[in-house]
C-alpha atoms as a PDB file:
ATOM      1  CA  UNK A   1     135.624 110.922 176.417  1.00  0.00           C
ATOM      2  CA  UNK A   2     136.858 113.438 174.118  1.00  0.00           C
ATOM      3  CA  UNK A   3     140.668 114.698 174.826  1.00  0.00           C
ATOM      4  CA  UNK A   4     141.726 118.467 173.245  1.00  0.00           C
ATOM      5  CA  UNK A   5     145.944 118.456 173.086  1.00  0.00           C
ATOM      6  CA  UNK A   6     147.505 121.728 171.708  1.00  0.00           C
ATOM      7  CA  UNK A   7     149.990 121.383 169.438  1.00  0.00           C
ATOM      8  CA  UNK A   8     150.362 125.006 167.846  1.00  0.00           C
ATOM      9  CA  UNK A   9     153.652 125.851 169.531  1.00  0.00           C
ATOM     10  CA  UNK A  10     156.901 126.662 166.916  1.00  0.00           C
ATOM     11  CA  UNK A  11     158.967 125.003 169.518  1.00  0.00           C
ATOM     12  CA  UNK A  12     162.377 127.027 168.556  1.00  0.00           C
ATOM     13  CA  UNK A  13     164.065 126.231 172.034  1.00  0.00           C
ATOM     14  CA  UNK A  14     164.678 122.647 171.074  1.00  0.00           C
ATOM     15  CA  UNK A  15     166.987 123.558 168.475  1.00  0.00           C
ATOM     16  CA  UNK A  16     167.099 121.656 165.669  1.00  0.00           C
ATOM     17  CA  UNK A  17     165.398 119.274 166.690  1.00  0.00           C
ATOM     18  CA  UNK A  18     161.825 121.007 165.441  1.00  0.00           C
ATOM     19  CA  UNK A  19     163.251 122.778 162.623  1.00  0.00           C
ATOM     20  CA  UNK A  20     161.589 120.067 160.557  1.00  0.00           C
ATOM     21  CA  UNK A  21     159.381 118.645 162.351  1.00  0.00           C
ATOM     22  CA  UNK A  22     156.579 120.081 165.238  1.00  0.00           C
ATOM     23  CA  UNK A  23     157.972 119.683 168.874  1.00  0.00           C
ATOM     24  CA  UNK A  24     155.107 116.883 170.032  1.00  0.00           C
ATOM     25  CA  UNK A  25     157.067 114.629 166.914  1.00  0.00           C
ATOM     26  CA  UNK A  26     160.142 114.443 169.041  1.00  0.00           C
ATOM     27  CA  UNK A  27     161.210 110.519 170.289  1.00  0.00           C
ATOM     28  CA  UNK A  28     161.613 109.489 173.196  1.00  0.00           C
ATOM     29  CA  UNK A  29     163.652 106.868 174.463  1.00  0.00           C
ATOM     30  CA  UNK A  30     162.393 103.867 172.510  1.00  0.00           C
ATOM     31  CA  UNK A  31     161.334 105.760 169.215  1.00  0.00           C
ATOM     32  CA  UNK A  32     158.010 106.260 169.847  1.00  0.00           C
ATOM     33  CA  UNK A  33     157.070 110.378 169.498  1.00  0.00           C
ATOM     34  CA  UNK A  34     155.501 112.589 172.279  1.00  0.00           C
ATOM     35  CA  UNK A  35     152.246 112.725 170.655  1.00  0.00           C
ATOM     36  CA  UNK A  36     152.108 108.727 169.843  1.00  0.00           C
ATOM     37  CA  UNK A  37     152.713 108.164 173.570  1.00  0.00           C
ATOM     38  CA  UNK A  38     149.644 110.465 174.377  1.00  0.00           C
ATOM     39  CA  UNK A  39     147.134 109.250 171.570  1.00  0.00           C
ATOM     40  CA  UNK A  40     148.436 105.154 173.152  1.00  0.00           C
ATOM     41  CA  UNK A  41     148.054 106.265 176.582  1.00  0.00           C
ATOM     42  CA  UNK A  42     144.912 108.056 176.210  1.00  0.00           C
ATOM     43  CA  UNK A  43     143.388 105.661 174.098  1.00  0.00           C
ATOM     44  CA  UNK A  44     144.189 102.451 176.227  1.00  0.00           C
ATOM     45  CA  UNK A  45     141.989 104.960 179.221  1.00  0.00           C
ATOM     46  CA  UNK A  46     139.190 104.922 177.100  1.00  0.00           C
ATOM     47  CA  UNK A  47     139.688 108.574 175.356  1.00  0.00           C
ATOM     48  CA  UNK A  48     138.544 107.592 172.351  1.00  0.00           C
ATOM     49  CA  UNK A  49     137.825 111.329 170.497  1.00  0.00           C
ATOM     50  CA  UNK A  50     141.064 113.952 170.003  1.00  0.00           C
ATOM     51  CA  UNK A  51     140.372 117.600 169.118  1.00  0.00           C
ATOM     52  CA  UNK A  52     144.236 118.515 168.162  1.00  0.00           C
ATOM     53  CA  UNK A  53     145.511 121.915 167.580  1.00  0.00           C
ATOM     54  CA  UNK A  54     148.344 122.596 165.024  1.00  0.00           C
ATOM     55  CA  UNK A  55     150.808 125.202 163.631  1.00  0.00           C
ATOM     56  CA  UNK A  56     153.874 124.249 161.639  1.00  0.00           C
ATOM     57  CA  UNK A  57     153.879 120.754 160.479  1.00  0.00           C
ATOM     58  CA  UNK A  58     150.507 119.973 160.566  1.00  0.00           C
ATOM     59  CA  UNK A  59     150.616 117.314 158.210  1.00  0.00           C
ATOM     60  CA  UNK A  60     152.875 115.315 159.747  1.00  0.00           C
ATOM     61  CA  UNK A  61     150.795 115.480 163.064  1.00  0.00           C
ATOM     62  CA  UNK A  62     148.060 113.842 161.096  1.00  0.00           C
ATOM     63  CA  UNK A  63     149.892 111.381 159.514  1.00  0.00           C
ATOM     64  CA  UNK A  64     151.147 110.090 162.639  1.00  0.00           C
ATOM     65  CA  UNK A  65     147.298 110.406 163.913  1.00  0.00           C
ATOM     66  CA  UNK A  66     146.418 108.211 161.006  1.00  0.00           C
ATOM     67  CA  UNK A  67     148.919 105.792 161.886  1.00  0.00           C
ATOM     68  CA  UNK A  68     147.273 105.769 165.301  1.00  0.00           C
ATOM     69  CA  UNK A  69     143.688 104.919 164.409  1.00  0.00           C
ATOM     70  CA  UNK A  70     145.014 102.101 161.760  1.00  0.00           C
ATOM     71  CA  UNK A  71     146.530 100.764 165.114  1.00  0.00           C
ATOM     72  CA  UNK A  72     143.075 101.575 167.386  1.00  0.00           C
ATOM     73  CA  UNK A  73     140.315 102.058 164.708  1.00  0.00           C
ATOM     74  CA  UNK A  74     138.211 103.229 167.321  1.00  0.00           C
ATOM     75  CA  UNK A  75     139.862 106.793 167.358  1.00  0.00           C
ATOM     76  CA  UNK A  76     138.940 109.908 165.797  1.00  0.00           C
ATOM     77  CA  UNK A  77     140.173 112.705 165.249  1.00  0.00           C
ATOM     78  CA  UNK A  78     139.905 116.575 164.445  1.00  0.00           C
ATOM     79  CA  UNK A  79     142.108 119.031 163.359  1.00  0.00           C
ATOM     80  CA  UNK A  80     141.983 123.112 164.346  1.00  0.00           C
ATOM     81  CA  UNK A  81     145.155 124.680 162.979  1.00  0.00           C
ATOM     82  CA  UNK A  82     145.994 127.819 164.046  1.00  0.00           C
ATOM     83  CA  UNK A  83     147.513 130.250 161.341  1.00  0.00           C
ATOM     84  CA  UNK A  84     148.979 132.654 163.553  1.00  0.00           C
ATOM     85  CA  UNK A  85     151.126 130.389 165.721  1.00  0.00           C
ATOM     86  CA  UNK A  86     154.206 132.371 165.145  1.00  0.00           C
ATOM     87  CA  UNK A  87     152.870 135.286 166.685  1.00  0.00           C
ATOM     88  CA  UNK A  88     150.073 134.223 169.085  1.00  0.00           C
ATOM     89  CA  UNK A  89     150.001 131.844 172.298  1.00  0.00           C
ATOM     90  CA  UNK A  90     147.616 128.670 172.528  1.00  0.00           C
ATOM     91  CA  UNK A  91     145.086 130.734 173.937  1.00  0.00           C
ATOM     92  CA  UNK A  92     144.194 131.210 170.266  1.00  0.00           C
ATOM     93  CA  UNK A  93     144.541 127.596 170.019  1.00  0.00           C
ATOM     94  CA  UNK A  94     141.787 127.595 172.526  1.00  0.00           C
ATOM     95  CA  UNK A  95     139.461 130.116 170.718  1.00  0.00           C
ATOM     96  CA  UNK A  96     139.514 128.035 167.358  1.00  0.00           C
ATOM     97  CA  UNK A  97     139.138 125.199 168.911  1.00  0.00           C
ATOM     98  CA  UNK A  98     136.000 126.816 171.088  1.00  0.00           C
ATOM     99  CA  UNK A  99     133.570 125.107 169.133  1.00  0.00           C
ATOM    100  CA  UNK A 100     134.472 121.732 170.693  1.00  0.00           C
ATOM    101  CA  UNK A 101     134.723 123.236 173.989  1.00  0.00           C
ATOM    102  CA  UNK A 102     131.258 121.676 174.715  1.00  0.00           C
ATOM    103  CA  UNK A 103     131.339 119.022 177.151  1.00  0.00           C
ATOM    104  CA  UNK A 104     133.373 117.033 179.789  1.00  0.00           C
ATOM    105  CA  UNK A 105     137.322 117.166 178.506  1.00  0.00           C
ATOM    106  CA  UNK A 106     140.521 116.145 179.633  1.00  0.00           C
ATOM    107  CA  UNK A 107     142.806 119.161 178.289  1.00  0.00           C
ATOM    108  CA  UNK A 108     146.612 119.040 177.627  1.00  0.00           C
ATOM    109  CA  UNK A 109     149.577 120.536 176.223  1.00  0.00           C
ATOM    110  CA  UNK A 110     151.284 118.798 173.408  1.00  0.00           C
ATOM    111  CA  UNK A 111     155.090 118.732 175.042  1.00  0.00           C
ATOM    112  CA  UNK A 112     153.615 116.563 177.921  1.00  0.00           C
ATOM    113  CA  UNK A 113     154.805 113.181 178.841  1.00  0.00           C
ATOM    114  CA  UNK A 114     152.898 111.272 181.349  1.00  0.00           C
ATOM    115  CA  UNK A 115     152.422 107.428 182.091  1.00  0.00           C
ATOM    116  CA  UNK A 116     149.410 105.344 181.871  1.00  0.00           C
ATOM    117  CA  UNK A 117     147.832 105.482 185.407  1.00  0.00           C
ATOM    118  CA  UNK A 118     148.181 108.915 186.019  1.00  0.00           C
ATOM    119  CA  UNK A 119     145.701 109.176 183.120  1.00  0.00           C
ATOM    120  CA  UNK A 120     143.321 106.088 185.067  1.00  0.00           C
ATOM    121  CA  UNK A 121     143.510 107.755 188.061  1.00  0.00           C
ATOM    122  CA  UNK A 122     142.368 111.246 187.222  1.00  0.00           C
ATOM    123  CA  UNK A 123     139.735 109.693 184.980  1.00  0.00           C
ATOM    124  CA  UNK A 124     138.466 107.431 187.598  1.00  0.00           C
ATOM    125  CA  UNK A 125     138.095 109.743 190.261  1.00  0.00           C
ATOM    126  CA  UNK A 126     134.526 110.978 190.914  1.00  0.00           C
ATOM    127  CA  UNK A 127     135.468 114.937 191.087  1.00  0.00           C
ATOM    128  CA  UNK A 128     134.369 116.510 187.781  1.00  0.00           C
ATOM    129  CA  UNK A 129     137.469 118.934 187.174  1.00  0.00           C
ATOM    130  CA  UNK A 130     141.074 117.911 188.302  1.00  0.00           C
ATOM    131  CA  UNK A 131     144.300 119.194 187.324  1.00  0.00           C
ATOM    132  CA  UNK A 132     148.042 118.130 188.796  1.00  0.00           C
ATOM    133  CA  UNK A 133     150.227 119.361 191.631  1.00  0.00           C
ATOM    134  CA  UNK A 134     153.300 118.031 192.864  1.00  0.00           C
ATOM    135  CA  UNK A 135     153.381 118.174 196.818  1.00  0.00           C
ATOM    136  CA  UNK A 136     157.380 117.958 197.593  1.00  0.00           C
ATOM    137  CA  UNK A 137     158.945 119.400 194.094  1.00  0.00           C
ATOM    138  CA  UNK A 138     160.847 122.043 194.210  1.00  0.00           C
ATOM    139  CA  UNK A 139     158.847 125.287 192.639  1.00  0.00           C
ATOM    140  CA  UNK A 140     160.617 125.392 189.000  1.00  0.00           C
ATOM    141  CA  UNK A 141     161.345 129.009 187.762  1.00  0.00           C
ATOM    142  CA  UNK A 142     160.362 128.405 183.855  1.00  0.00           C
ATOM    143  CA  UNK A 143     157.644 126.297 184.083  1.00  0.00           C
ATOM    144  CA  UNK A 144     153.703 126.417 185.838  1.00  0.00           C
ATOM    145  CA  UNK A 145     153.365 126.811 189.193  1.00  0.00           C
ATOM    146  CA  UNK A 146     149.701 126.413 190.829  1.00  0.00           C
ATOM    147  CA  UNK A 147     148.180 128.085 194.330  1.00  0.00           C
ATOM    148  CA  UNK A 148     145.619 126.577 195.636  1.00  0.00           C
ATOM    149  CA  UNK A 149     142.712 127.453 198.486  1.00  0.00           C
ATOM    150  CA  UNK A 150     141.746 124.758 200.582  1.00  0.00           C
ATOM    151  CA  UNK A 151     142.478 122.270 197.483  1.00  0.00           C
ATOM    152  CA  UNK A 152     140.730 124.329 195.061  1.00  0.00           C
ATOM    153  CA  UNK A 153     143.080 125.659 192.291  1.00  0.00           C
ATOM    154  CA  UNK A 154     143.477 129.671 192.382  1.00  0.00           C
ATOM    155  CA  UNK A 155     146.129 130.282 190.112  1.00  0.00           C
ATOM    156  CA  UNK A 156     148.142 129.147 187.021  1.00  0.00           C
ATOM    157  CA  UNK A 157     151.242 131.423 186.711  1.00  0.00           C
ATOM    158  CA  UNK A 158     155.111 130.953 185.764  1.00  0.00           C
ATOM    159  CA  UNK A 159     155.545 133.840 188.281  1.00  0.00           C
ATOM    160  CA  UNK A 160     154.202 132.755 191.621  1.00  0.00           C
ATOM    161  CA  UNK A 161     156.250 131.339 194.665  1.00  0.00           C
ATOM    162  CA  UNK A 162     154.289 131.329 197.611  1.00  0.00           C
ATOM    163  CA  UNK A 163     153.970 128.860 200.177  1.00  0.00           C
ATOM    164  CA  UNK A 164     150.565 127.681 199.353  1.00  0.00           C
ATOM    165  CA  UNK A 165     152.213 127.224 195.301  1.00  0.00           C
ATOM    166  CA  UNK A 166     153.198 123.804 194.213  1.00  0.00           C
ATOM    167  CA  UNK A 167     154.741 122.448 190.736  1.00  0.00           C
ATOM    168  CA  UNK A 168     152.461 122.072 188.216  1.00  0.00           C
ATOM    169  CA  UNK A 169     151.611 120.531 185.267  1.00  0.00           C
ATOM    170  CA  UNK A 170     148.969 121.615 182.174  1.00  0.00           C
ATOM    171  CA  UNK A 171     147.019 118.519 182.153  1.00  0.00           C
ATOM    172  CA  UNK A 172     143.185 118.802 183.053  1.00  0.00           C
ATOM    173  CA  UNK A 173     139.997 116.759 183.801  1.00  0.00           C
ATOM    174  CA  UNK A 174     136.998 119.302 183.247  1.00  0.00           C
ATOM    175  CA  UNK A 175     133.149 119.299 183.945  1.00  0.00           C
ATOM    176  CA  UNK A 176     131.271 120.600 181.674  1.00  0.00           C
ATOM    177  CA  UNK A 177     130.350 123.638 183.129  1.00  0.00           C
ATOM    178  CA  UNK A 178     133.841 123.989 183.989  1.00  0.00           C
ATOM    179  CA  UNK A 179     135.303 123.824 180.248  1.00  0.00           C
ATOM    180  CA  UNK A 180     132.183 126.667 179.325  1.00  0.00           C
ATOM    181  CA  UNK A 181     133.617 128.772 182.165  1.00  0.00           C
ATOM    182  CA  UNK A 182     136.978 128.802 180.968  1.00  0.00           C
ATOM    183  CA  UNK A 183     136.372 128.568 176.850  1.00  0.00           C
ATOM    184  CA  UNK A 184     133.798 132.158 177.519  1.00  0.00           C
ATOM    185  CA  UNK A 185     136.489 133.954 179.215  1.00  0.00           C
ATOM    186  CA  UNK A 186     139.157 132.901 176.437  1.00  0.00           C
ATOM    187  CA  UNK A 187     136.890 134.387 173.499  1.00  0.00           C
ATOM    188  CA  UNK A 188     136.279 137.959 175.587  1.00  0.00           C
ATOM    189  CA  UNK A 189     140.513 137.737 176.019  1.00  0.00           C
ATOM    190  CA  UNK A 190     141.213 136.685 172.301  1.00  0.00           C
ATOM    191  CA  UNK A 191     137.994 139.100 171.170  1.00  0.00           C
ATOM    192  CA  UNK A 192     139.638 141.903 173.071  1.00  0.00           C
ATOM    193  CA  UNK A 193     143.196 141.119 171.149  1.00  0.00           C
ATOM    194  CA  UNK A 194     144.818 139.798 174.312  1.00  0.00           C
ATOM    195  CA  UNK A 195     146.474 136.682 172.138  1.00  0.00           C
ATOM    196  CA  UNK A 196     150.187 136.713 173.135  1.00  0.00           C
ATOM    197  CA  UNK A 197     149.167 135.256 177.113  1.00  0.00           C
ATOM    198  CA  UNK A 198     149.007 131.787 178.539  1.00  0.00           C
ATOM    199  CA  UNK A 199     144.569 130.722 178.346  1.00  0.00           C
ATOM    200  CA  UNK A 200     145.579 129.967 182.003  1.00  0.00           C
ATOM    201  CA  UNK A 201     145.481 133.600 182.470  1.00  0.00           C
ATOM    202  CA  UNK A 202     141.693 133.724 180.969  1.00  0.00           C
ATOM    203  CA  UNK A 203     141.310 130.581 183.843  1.00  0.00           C
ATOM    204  CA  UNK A 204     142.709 132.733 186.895  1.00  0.00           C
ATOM    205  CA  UNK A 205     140.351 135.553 186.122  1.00  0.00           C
ATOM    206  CA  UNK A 206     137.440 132.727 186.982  1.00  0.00           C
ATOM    207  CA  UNK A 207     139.028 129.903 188.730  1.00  0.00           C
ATOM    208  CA  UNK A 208     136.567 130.616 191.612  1.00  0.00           C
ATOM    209  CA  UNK A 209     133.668 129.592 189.806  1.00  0.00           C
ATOM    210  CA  UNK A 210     135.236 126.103 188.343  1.00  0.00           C
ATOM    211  CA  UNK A 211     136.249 124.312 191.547  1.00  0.00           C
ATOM    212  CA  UNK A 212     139.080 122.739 189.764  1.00  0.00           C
ATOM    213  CA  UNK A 213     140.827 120.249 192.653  1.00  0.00           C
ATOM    214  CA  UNK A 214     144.050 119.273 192.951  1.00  0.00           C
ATOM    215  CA  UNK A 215     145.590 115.720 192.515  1.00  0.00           C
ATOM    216  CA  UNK A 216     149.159 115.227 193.019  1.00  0.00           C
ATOM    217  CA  UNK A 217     151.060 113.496 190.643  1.00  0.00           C
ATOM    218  CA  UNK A 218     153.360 112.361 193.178  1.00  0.00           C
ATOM    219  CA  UNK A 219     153.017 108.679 192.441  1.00  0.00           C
ATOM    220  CA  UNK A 220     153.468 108.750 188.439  1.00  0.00           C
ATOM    221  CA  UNK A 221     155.239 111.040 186.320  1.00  0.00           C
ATOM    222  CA  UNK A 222     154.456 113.513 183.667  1.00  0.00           C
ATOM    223  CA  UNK A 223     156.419 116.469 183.030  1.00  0.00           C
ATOM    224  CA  UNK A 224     156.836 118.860 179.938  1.00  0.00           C
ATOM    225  CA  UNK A 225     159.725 119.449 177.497  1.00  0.00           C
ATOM    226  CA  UNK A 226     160.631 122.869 176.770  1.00  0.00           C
ATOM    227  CA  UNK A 227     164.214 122.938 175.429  1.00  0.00           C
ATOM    228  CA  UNK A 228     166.601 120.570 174.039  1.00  0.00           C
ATOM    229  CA  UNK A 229     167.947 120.450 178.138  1.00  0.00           C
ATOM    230  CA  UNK A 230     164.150 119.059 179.600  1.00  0.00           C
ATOM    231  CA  UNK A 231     164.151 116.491 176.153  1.00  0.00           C
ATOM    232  CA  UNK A 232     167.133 114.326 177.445  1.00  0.00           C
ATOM    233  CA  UNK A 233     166.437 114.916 181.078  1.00  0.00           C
ATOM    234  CA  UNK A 234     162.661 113.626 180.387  1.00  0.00           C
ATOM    235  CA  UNK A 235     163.356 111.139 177.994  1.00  0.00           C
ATOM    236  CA  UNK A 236     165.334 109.362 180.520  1.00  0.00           C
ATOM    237  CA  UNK A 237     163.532 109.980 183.210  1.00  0.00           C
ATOM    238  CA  UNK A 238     160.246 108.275 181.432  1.00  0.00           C
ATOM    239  CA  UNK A 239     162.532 105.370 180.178  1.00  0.00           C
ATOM    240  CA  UNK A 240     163.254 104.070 183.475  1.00  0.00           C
ATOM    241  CA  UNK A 241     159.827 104.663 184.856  1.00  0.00           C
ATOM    242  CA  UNK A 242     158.444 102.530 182.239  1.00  0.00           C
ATOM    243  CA  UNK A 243     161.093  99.985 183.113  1.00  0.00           C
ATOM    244  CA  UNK A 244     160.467 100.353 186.791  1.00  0.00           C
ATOM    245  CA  UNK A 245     156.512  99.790 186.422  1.00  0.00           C
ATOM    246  CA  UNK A 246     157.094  96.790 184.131  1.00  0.00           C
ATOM    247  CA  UNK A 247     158.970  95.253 186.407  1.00  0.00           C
ATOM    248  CA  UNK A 248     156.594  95.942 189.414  1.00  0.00           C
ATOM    249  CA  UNK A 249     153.764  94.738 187.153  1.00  0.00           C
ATOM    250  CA  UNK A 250     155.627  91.510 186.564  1.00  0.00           C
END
């Protein structure tokens, strides 16, 4: 299963916390970084290929991915930087990365954090394209919200509130035929110089013809750090989740 996680994002809202470093190298409560936890998590599923987009810091993203296959020599990885990440959204990401748009993917942004069986659950479950809804959150006004059609996704948007819109979060399980879909409407939007959008715009234009379902999330936890504000709520949060399900497990 090959995994693509975009990591071109300057991450300037967290301060100086990424003025050295890319936002995905923050740690979390026990010292382990954002994008460690996702290559562990992912890997222990069975994801066992990473296409990773970059922008500042690349090298130190692939250092820690080295450190990550000396751990699980079974990984590999491949780098797409993205040049103009000061000035472009990861839809560009998404259009350099195109060429390994090509088959079944689980696609995520680089700021999430997420435990283990979310990731076993979406991958076990026989629909071919999933993303993530929360049922009972409140609608947040920064971050993804998703409306959805007789549990078919309809929309990505920060800007929706409806009553059929639910939280949402930028993790996805595609189909094949799915990912093509999505990756041909990205190149006519990035061809057409329509860079500085979200790719989930590109995905709203043709949602209709994916059939992406919803899952909610409702039983695990994954959320996305944005600012300095969501690092320390979501740090703690996932620290006593990970407590909580080691002690359930025991």
């Amino acid at each position: 299963m090959r995994a693509v996680i975009f990591n071109s994002g300057m991450g300037s809202r967290m301060g100086q916390g990424t003025r050295l470093q890319p936002k995905c190298m923050t740690k979390l409560y026990n010292g382990e970084t954002i994008f460690a936890r996702q290559i562990r998590i992912l890997g222990a599923c069975g994801v066992d290929e990473f296409v990773v987009t970059t922008g500042p810091f690349a090298e130190q993203i692939e250092s820690q991915a080295a450190a990550c296959q000396r751990r699980n020599p079974s990984l590999r990885f491949i780098f797409v930087p993205n040049p103009q990440y000061r000035t472009t959204n990861y839809i560009v990401s998404m259009y350099l990365a195109r060429a390994y748009l090509d088959t079944e993917l689980l696609l995520l942004h680089g700021d999430l954090v997420f435990n283990e069986n979310l990731v076993r659950e979406m991958l076990s479950d026989q629909t071919r394209s999933l993303c993530l809804f929360h049922e009972d959150k409140i609608l947040p006004r920064k971050d993804f919200k998703a409306q959805f059609c007789d549990g078919i996704l309809k929309k990505v948007s920060v800007q929706i509130f409806g009553t059929d819109c639910y939280a949402f979060q930028p993790m996805y399980k595609l189909g094949a035929d799915a990912v093509q879909i999505w990756r041909d409407r990205v190149v006519l939007y990035v061809e057409a110089g329509k860079n500085q959008v979200y790719a989930e715009e590109a995905l709203n234009e043709v949602a209709s013809d994916m059939n992406i379902f919803g899952m909610s999330y409702k039983p695990h936890y994954i959320d996305e750090i944005d600012n300095e504000k969501d690092y320390i709520r979501v740090s703690m949060e996932i620290g006593r989740f990970d407590s909580s399900s080691f002690i359930h497990q025991t």
